[in-house]
C-alpha atoms as a PDB file:
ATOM      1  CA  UNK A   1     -78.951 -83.178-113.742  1.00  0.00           C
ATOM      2  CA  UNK A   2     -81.794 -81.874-113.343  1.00  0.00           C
ATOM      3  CA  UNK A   3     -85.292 -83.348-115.344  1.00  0.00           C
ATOM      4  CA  UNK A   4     -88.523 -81.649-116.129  1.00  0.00           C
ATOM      5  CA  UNK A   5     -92.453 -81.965-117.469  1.00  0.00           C
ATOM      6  CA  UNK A   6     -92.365 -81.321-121.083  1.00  0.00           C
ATOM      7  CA  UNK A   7     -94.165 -77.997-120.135  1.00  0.00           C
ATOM      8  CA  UNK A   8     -91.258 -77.283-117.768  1.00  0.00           C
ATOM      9  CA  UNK A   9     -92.316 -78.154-114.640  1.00  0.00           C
ATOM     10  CA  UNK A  10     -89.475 -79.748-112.677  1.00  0.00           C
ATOM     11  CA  UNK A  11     -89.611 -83.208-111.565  1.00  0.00           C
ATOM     12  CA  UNK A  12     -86.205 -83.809-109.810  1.00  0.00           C
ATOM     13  CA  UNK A  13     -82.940 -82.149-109.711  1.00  0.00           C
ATOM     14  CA  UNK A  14     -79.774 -84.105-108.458  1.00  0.00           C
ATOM     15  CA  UNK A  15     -77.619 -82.635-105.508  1.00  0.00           C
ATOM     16  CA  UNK A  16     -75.017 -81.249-107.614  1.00  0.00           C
ATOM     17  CA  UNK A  17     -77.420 -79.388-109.778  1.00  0.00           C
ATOM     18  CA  UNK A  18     -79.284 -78.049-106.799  1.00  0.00           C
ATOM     19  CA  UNK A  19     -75.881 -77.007-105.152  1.00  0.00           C
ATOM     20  CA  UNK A  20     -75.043 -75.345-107.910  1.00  0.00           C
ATOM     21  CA  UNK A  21     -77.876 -73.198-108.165  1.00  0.00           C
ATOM     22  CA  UNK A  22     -78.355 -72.557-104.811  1.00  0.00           C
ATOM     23  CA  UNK A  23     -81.270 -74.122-104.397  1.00  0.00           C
ATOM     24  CA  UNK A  24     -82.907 -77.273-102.284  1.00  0.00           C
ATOM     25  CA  UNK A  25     -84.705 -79.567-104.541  1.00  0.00           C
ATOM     26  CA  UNK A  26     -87.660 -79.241-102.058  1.00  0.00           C
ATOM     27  CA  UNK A  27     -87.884 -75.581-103.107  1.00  0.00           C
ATOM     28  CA  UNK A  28     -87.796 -76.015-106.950  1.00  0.00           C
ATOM     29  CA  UNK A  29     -89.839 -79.284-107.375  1.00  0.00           C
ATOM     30  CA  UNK A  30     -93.484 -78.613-108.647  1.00  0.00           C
ATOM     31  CA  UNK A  31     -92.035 -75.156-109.943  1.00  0.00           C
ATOM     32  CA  UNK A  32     -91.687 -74.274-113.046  1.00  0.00           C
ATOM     33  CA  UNK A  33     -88.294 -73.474-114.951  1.00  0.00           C
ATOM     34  CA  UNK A  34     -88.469 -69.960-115.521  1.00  0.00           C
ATOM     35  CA  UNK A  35     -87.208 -69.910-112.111  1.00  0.00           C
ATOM     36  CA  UNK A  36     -83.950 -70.262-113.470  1.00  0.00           C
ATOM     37  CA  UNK A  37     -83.918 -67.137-115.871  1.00  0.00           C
ATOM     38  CA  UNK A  38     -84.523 -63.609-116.371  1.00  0.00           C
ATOM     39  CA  UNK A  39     -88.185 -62.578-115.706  1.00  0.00           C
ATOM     40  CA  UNK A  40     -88.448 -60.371-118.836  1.00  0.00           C
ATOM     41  CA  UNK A  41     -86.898 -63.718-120.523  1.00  0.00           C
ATOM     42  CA  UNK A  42     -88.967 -65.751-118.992  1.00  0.00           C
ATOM     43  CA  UNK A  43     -92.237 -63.606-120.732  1.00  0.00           C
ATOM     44  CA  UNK A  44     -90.153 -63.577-124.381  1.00  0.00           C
ATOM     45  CA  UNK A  45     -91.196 -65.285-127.446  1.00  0.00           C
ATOM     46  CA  UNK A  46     -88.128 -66.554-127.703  1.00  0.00           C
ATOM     47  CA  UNK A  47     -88.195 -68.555-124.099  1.00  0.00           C
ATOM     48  CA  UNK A  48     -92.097 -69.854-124.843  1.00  0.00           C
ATOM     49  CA  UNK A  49     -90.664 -70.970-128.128  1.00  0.00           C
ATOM     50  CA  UNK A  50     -87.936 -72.786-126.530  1.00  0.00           C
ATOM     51  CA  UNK A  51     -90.109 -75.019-124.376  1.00  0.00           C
ATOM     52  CA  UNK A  52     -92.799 -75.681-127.068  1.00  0.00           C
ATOM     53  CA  UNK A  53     -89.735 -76.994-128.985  1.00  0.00           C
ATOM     54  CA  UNK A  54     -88.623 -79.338-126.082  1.00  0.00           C
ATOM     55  CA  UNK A  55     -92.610 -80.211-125.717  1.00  0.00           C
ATOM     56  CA  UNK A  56     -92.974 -81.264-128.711  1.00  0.00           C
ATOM     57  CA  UNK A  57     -90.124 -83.966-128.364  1.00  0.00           C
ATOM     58  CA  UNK A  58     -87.397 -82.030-130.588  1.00  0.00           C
ATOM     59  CA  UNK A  59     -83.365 -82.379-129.290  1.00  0.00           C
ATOM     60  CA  UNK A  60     -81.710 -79.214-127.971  1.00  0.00           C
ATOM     61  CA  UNK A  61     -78.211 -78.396-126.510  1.00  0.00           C
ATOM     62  CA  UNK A  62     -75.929 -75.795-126.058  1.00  0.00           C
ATOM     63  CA  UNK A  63     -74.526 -73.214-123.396  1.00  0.00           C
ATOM     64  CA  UNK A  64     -77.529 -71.329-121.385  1.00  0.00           C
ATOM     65  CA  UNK A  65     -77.251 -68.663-119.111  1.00  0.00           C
ATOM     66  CA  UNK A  66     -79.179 -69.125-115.712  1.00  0.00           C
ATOM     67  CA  UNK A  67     -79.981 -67.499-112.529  1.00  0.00           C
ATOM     68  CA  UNK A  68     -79.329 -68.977-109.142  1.00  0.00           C
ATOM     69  CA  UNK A  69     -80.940 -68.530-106.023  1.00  0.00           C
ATOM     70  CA  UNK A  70     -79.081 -65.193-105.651  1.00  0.00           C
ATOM     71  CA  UNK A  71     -79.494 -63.920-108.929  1.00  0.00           C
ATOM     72  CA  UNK A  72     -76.176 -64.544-109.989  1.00  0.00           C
ATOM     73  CA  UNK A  73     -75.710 -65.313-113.444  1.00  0.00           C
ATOM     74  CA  UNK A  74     -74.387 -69.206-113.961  1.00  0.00           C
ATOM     75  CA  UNK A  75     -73.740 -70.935-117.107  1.00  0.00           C
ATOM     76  CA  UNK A  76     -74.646 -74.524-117.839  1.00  0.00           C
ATOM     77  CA  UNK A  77     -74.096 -76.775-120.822  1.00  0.00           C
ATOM     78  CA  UNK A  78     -77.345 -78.587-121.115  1.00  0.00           C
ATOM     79  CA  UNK A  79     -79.262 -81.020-123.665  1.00  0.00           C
END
């Protein structure tokens, strides 16, 4: 679990999430979440578009593709 800002700023991340991505939470608190993906992702229409849907209250799940710590790819089922 992890739980963010509506402009994606993470507030808290449980252990397991944190474990799983390779990460302390006292190194991704206060960050943003484009930590978690692709830089050239990260700059895409597509990924601003994502989190001015989430901003602006709407519901969203599915499978995403992530990037731990390491760079390795990890996928997560999220809403």
């Amino acid at each position: 679990m992890i739980e963010f800002k509506t402009d994606g700023t993470i507030l808290s991340a449980n252990e397991n999430f944190c474990r799983t991505m390779g990460y302390a939470l006292s190194e991704i608190a206060g960050k943003h979440h484009s930590l978690f993906v692709d830089p050239d992702y990260a700059r895409s229409e597509d990924y601003q578009a994502f989190w001015r849907k989430l901003g602006g209250g709407a519901f969203d799940s599915a499978e995403y593709k992530r990037r731990r710590k390491d760079g390795a790819p990890v996928f997560l089922q999220a809403s």
